[in-house]
Protein backbone atom coordinates (compact mmCIF):
# COMPACT_ATOMS: atom_id res chain seq x y z
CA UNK A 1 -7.93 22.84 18.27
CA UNK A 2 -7.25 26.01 15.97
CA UNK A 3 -9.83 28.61 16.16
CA UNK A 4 -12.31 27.98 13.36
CA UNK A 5 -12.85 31.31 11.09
CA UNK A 6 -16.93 32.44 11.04
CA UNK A 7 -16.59 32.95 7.50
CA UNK A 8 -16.61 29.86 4.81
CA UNK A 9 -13.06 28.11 3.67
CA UNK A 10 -12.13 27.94 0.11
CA UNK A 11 -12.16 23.81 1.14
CA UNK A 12 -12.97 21.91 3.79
CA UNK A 13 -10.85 18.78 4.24
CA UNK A 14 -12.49 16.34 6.03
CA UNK A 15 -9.46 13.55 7.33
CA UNK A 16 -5.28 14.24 6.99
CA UNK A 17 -4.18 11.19 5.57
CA UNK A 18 -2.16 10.74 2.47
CA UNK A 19 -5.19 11.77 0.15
CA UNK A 20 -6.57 14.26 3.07
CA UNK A 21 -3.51 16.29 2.97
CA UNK A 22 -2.24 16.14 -0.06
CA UNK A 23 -5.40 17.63 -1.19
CA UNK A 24 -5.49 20.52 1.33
CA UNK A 25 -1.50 21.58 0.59
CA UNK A 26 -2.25 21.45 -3.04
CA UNK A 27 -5.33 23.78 -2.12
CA UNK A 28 -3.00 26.22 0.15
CA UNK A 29 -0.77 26.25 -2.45
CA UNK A 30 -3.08 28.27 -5.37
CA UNK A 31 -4.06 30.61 -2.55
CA UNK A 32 -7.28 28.87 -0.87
CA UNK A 33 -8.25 29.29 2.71
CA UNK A 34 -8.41 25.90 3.95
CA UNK A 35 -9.07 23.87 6.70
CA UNK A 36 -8.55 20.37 7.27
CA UNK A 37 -10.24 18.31 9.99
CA UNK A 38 -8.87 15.65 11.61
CA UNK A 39 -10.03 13.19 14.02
CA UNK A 40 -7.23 11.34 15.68
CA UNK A 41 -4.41 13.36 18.05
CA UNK A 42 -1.79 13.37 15.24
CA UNK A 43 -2.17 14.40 11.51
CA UNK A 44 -1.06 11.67 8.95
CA UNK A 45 -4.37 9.20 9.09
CA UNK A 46 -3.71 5.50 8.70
CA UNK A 47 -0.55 6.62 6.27
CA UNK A 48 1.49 7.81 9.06
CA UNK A 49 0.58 5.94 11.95
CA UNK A 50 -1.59 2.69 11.93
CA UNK A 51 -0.94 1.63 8.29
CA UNK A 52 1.45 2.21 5.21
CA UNK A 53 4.62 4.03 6.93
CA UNK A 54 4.65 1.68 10.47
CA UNK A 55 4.01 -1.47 8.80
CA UNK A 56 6.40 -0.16 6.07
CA UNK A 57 9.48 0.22 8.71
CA UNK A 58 9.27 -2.76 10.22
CA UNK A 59 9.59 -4.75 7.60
CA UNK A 60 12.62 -2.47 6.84
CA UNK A 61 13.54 -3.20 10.63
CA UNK A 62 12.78 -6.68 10.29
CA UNK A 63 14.91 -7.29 7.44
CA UNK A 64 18.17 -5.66 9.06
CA UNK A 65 17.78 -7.37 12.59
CA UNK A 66 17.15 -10.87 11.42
CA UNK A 67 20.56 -10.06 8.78
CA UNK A 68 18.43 -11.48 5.75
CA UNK A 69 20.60 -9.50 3.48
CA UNK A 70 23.94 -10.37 5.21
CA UNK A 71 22.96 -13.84 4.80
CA UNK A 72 22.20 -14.10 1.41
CA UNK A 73 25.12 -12.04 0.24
CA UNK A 74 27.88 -13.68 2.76
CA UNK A 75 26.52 -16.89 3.90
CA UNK A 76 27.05 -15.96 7.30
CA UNK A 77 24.37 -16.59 10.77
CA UNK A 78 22.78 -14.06 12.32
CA UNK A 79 21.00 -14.74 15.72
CA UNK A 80 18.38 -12.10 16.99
CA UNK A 81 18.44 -10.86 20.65
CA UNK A 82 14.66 -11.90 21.88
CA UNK A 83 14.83 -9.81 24.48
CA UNK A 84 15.41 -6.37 22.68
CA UNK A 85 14.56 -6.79 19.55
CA UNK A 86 10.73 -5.21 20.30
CA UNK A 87 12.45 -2.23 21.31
CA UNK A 88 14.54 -2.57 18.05
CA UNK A 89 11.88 -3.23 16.05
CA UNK A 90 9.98 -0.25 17.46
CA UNK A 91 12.05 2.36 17.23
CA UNK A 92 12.30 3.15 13.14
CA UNK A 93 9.07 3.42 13.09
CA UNK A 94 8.61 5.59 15.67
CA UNK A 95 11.13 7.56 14.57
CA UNK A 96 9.68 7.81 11.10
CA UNK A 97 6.29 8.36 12.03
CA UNK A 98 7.39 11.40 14.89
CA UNK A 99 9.36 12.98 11.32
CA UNK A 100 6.76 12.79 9.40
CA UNK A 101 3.88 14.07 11.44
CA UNK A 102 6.25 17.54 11.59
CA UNK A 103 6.79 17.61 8.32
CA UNK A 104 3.18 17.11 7.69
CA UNK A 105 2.33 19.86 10.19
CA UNK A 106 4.72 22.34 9.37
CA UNK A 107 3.77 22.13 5.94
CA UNK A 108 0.15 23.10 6.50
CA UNK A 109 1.09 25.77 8.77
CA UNK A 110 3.81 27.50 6.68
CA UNK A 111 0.50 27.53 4.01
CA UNK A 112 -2.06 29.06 6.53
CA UNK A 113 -4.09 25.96 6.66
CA UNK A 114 -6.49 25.78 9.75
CA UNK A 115 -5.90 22.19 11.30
CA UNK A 116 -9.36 21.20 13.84
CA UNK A 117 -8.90 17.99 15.65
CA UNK A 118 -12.37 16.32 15.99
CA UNK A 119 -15.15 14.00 15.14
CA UNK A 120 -16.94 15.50 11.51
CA UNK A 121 -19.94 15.32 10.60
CA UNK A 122 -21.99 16.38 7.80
CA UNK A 123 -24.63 19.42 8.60
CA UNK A 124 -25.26 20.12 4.64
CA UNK A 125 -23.52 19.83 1.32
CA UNK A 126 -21.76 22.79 2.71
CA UNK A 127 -21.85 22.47 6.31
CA UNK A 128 -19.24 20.66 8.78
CA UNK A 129 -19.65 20.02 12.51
CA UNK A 130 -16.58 19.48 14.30
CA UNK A 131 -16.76 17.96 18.18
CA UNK A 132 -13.79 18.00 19.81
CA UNK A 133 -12.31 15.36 22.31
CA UNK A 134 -14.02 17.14 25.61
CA UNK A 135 -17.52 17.42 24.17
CA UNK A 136 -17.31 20.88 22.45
CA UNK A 137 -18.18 21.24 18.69
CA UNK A 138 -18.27 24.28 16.34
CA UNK A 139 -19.62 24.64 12.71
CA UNK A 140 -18.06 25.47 10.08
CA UNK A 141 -18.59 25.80 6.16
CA UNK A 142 -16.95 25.29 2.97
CA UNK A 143 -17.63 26.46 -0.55
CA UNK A 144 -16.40 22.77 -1.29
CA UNK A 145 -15.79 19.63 0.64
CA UNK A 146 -13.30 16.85 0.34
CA UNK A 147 -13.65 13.74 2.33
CA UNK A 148 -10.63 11.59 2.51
CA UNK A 149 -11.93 9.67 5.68
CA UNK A 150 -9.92 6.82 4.68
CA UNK A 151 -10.11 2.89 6.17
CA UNK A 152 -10.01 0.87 8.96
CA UNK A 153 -9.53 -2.98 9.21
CA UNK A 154 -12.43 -5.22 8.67
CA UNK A 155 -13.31 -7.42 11.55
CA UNK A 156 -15.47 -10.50 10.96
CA UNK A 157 -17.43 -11.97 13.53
CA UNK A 158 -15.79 -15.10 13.95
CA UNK A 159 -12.81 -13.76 15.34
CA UNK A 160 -13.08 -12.43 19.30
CA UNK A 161 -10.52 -9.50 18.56
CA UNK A 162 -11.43 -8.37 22.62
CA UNK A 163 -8.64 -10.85 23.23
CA UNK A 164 -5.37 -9.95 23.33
CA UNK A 165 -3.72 -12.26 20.83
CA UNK A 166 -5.93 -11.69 18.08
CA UNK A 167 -5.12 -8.94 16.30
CA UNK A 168 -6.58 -6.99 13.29
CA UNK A 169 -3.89 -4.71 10.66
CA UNK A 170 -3.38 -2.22 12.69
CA UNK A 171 -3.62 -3.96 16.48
CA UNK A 172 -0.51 -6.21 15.64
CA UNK A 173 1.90 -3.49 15.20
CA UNK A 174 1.60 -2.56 18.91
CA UNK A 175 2.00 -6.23 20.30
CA UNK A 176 4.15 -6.38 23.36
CA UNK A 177 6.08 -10.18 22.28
CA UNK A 178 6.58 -11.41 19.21
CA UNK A 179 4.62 -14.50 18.73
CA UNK A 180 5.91 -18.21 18.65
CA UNK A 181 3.84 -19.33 15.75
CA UNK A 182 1.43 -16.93 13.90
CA UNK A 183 -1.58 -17.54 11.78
CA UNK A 184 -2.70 -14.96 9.04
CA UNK A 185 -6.23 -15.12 7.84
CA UNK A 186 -6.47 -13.40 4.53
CA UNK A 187 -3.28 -13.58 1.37
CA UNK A 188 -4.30 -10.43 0.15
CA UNK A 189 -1.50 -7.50 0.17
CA UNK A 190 -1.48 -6.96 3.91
CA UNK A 191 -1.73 -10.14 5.03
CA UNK A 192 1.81 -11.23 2.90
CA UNK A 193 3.82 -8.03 3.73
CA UNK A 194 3.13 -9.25 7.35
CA UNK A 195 3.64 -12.97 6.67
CA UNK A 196 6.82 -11.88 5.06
CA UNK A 197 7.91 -9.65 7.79
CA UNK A 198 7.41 -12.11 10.87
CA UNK A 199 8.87 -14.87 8.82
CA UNK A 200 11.95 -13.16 8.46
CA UNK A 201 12.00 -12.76 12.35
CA UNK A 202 12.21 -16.64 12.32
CA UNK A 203 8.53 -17.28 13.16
CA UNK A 204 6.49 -19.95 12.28
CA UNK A 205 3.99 -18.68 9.64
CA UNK A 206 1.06 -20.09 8.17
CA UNK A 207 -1.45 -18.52 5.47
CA UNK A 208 -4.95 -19.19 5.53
CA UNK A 209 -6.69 -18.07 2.35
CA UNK A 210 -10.12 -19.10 0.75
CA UNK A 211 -7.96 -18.69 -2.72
CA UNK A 212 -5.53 -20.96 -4.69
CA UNK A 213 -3.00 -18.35 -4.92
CA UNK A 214 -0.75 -15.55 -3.89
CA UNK A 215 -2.10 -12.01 -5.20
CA UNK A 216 -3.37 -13.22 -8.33
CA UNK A 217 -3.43 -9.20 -9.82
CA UNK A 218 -0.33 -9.45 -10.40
CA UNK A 219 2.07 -11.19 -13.31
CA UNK A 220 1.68 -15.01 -12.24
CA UNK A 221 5.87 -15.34 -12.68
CA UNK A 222 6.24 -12.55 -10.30
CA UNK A 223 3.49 -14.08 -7.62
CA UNK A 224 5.01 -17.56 -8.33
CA UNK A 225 8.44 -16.01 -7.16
CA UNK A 226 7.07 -14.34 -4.05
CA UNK A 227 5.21 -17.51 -2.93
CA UNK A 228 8.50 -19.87 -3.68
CA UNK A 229 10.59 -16.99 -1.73
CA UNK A 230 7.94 -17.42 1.35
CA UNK A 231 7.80 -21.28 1.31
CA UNK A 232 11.89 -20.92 1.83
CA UNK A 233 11.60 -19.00 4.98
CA UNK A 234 9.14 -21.06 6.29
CA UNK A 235 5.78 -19.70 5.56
CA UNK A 236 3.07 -22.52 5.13
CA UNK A 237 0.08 -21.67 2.80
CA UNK A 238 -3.31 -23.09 3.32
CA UNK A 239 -4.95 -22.50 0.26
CA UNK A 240 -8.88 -23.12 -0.11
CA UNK A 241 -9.45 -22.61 3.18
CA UNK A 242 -11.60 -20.54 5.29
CA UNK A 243 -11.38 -20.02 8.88
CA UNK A 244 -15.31 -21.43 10.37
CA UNK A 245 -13.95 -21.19 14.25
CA UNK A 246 -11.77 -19.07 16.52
CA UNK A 247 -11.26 -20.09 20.31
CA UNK A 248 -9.27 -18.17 22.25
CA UNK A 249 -8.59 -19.37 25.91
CA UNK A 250 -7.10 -17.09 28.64
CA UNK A 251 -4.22 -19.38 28.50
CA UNK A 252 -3.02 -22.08 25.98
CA UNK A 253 -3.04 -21.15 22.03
CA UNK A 254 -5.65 -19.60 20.19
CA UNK A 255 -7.52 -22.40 18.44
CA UNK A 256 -8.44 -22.02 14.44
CA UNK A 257 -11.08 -23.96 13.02
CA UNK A 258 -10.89 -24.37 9.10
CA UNK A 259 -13.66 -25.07 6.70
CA UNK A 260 -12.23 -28.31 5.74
CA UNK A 261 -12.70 -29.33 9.55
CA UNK A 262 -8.71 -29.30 10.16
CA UNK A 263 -8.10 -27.39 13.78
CA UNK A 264 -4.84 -25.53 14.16
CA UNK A 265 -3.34 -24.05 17.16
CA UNK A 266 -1.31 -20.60 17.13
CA UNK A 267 -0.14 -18.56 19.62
CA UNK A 268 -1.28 -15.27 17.90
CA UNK A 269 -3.69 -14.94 14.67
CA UNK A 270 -3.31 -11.63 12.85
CA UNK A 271 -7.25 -10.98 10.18
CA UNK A 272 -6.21 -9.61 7.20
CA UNK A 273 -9.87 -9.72 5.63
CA UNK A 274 -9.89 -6.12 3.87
CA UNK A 275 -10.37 -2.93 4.99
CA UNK A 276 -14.00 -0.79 5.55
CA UNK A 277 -14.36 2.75 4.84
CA UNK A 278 -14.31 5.51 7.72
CA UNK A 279 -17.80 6.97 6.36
CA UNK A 280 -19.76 5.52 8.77
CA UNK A 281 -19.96 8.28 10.95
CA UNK A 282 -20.07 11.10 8.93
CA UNK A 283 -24.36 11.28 8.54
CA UNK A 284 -23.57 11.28 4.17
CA UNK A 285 -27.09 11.68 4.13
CA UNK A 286 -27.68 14.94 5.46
CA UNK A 287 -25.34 16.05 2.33
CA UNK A 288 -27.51 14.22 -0.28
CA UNK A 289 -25.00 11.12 -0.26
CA UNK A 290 -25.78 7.51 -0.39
CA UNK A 291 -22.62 5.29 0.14
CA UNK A 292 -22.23 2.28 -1.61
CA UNK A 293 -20.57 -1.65 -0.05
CA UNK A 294 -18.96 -1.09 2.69
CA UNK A 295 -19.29 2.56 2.99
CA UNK A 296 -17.35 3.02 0.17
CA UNK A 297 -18.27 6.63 -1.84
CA UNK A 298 -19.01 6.88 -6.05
CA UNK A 299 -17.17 9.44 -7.26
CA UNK A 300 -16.76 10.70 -11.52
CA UNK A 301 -13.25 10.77 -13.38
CA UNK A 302 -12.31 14.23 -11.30
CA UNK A 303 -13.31 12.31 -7.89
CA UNK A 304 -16.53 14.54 -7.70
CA UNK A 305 -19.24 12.86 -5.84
CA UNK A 306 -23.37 13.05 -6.60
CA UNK A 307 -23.38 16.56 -4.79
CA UNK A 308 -21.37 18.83 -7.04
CA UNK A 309 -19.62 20.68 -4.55
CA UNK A 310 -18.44 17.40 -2.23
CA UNK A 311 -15.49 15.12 -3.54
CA UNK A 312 -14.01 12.21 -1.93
CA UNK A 313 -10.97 10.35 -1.97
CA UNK A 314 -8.33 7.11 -0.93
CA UNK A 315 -9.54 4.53 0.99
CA UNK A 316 -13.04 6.37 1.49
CA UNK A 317 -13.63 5.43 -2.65
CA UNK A 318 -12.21 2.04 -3.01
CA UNK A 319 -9.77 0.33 -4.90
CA UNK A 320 -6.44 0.63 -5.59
CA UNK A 321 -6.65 2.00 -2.40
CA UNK A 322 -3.09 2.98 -2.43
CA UNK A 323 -1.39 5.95 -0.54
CA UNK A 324 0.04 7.00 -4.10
CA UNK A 325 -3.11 7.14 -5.80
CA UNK A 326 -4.80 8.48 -2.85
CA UNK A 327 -3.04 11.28 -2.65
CA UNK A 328 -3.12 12.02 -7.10
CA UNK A 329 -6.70 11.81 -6.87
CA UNK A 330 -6.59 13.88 -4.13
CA UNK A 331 -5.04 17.24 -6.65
CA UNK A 332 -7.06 15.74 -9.22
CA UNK A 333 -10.54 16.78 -7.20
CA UNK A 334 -8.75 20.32 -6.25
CA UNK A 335 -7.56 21.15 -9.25
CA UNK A 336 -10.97 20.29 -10.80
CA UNK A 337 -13.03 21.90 -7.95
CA UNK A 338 -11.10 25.13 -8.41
CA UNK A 339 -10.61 24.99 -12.37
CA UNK A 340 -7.16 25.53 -12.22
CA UNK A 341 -5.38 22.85 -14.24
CA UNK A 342 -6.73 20.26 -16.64
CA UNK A 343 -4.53 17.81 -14.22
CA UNK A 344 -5.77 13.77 -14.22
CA UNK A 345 -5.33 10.83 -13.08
CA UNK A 346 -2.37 8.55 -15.41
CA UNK A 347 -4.00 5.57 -16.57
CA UNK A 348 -0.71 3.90 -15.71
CA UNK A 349 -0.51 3.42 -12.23
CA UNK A 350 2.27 1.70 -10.50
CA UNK A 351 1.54 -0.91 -7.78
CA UNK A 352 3.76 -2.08 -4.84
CA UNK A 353 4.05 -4.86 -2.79
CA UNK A 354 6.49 -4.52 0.02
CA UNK A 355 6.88 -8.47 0.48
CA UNK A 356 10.20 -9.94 1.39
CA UNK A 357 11.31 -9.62 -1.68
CA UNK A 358 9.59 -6.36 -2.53
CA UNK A 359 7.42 -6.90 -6.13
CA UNK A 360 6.20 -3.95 -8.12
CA UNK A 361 4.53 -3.55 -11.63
CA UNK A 362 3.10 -0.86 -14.14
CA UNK A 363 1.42 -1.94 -17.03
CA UNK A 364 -0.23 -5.57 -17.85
CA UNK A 365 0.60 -8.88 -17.19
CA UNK A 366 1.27 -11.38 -19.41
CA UNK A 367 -1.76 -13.53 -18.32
CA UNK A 368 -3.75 -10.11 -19.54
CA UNK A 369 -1.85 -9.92 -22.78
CA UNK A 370 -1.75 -13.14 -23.62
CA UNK A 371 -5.93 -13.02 -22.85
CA UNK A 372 -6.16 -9.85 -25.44
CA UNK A 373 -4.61 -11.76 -28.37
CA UNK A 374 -1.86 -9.37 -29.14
CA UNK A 375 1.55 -11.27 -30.08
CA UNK A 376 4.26 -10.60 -27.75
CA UNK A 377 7.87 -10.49 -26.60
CA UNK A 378 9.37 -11.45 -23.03
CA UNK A 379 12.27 -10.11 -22.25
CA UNK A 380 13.77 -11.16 -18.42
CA UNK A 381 17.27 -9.89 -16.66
CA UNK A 382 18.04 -11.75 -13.58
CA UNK A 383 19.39 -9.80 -10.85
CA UNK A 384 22.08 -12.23 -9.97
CA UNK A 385 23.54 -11.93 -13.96
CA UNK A 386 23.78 -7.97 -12.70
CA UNK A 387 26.85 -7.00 -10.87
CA UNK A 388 24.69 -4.13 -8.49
CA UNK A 389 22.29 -7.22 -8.02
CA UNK A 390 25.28 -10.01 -7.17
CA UNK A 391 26.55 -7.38 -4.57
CA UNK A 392 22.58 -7.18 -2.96
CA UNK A 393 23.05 -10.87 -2.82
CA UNK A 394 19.32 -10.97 -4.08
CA UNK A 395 18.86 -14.43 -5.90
CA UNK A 396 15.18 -13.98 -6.15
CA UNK A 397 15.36 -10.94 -8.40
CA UNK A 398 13.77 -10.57 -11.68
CA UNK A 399 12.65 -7.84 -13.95
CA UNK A 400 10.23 -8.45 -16.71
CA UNK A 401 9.45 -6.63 -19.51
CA UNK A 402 6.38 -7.42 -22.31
CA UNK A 403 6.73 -5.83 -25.54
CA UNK A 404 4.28 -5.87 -28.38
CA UNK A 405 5.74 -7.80 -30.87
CA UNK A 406 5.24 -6.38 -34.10
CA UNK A 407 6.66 -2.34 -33.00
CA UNK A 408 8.13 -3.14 -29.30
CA UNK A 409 6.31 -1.06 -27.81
CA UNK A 410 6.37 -1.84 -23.91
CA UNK A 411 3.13 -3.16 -22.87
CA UNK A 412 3.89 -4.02 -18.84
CA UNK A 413 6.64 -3.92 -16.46
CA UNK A 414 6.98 -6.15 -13.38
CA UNK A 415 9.99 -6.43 -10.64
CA UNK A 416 10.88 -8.92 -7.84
CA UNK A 417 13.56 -8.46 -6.01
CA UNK A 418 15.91 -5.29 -3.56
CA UNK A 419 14.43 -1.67 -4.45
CA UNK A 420 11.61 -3.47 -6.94
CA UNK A 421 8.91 -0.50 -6.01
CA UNK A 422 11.96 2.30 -7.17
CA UNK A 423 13.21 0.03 -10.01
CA UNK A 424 9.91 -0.28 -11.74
CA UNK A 425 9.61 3.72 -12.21
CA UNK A 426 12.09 3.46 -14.96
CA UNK A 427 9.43 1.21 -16.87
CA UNK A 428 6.52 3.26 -15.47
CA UNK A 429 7.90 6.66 -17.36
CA UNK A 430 8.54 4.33 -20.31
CA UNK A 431 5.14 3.41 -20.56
CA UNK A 432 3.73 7.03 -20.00
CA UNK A 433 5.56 7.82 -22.89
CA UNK A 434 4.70 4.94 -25.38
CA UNK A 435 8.44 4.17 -24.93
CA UNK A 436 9.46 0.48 -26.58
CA UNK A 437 12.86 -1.46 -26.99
CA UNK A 438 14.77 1.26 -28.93
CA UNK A 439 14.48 4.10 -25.85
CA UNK A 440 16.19 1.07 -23.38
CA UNK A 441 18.68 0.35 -26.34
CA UNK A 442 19.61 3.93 -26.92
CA UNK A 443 20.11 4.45 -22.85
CA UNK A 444 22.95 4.36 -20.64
CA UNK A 445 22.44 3.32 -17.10
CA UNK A 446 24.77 4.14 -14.21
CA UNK A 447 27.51 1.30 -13.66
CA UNK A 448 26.83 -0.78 -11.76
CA UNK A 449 23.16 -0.50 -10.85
CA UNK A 450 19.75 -1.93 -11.54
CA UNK A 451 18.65 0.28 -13.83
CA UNK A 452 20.77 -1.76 -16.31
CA UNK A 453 18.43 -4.59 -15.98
CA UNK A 454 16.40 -2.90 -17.99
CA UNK A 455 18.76 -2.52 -21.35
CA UNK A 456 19.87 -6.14 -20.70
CA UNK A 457 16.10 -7.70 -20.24
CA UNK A 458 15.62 -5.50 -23.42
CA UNK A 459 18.41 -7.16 -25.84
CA UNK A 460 16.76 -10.28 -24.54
CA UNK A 461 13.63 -9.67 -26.16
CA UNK A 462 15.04 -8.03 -29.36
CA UNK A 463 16.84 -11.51 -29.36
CA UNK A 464 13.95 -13.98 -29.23
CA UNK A 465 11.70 -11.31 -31.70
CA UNK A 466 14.95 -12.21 -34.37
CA UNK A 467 15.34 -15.49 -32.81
CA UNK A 468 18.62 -15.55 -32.22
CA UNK A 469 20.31 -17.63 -29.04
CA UNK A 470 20.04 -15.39 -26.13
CA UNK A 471 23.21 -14.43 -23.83
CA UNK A 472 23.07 -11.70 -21.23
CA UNK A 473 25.44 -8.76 -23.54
């Protein structure tokens, strides 16, 4: 642990994920003494190394062992070696997360920041205590306060996670075999990027979800093509379904009782059920703060919380719950607590779902703009009419566009397919800009890339607005 100063910080950061340090490097860098507290041996929170970045790699991994892209671009077999591909599958991500934690560090050093390692907890609206790992604590104060605690898996009764094949988010990323045949309990965003990424290790895969579809926020053609995409590699949805019973023997598969009474038998079932924010601990109320659901912390447009001089971020406020938007709101609440930009939130935010194939979006759906009664265009580009996309060998790939009808002016973007969360920026500066059909006509896109879906899914809508037969130009 760094030795606390006696006198009060600029900011007190209280947690180093994505929103945690984001927030105390954009402090350091206008000149404020900060220090950032952190609980866990490594900087980097659930970002870094329990959540977005591991998870993250190996799917990356995942998808290069198992030769999913040499197969669907050659038509050739590719047969995984069992017995080191954990070590395989592990090392990407430890590689990425051992990078990252340096960068992260160096960073807040070469600013001046004051990194404590440490349980926090609130004295006053001012006031941190800090224990450290062998028992010691000091106290230190802040002229303002930023808690970007962030989120740890939920874990419902039912399941007895003591055992060693059930697992919770972050638990099943430090399994020691693969499984044979996998249940996931919950079709929300995490539970799919995992389905996706142990189905393209050849595992059996089912989906056990209490809803009738696959994450229904976004564009229903883009969660139709992720579902259809899983049922090909194997995945088996049980939809309306909610797990009542889990046995788990010391031997023998762990047995899964559903609410219609069916019993299924896996060796290994992974609970995606949400996530619960890290505020438990943190004694809000000696500050003047009253959480709300599960911990979660009301915050203002500028993240600010009920105490003027506290503000809260990420996973510790709720949804979108996104590393991204974590870390904007983040310099949002420092650049308001300090008064030195009039810097906001966008009210575009882009979303990404790194499924095999990845999805992404910006915008609305067509299910919302259809809903608001505002006449529209469609206007699609498939990636396997692209000559960037035909190399990929990515026959799932899509990019949507909705225009308003009567000016064009873009309304959403959505993506399916290779590189779909860096495609849909293109769209997502489009729509920052109330950009419509004429800015994709007018551009010129690198040959041959995706990018030039966009000007091709464009002349498809100015086609069907004049209604004339459409052609890929």
């Amino acid at each position: 642990m760094n030795v606390p100063s006696t006198s009060p910080y600029d900011l007190v950061v209280i947690g180093s994920g994505p929103a945690g340090s984001s927030g105390a490097l954009a402090a350091s860098y206008f000149g404020k003494r900060v220090a950032l507290i952190e609980r866990a041996k490594h900087v980097g929170g659930a970002g870094i190394n329990t959540g977005t970045i591991p998870s993250k790699a190996l799917r990356e991994s995942a998808v290069q062992l198992s030769g999913s892209r040499a197969r669907a671009m050659l038509g050739i077999a590719v047969t995984l070696k069992q017995e080191t591909l954990l070590a395989d599958l592990s090392y990407l991500s430890q590689h990425v997360q051992k990078t990252l934690r340096v960068h992260t560090e160096f960073r807040l050093n070469a600013r001046h920041a004051t990194t404590l390692h440490g349980d926090a907890t609130l004295v006053d609206a001012t006031t941190v205590r800090v224990t450290a790992a062998d028992g010691t604590s000091s106290v230190i104060t802040g002229k303002h306060l930023l808690i970007a605690t962030g989120s740890s898996p939920l874990r419902p009764p039912e399941f007895p996670f003591e055992h060693p094949r059930v697992h919770d988010s972050d638990e099943i990323l430090e399994i020691s075999e693969l499984p044979k045949r996998l249940a996931v309990v919950g079709a929300g965003v995490i539970g799919c990027e995992y389905a996706c990424t142990f189905a393209a290790l050849g595992i059996e895969v089912h989906v056990i979800d209490g809803r009738d579809s696959l994450l229904s926020f976004l564009d229903r053609e883009i969660s139709d093509a992720i579902t259809n995409a899983m049922k090909r590699r194997g995945v088996t949805f049980h939809w309306k379904e909610r797990v009542v019973r889990c046995d788990a023997p010391a031997s023998g598969d762990v047995q899964v009782t559903l609410s219609s009474g069916k019993t299924l038998g896996f060796s290994d079932v992974l609970v995606a059920s949400g996530r619960t924010s890290n505020t438990e601990t943190l004694n809000l109320a000696a500050a003047g703060l009253v959480p709300g659901k599960r911990g979660l912390i009301p915050v203002n447009e500028w993240y600010q919380t009920a105490v003027p001089t506290i503000y809260a971020a990420g996973d510790a406020i709720g949804p979108p719950a996104l590393a991204a938007t974590a870390m904007e709101q983040a310099r949002v609440a420092v650049c308001h607590a300090f008064d030195l930009t009039k810097k906001t939130t966008s009210p575009i935010l882009p979303t990404g779902i790194y499924s095999i194939p990845e999805a992404s979006m910006a915008g609305l759906t067509e299910e919302a703009v259809k809903e608001s009664g505002v006449p529209y265009i469609v206007g699609r580009a498939s990636y396997q009419e692209n000559p960037r996309g035909c190399m990929l060998g990515d026959k799932d790939g899509l990019l949507k566009l909705i225009f308003r009808r009567n000016d064009m002016r873009l309304l959403g973007v959505h993506v399916v397919g290779e590189q779909a969360t860096e495609l849909v920026h293109i769209g997502l500066m489009a729509l920052q800009c109330n950009g419509d059909a004429e800015l994709f006509n007018r551009m010129c896109f690198n040959y041959p890339t995706l990018g030039d879906l966009y000007k091709a899914a464009t002349y498809m809508a100015i086609a069907s607005r004049l209604q004339v037969p459409t052609s890929t130009p």
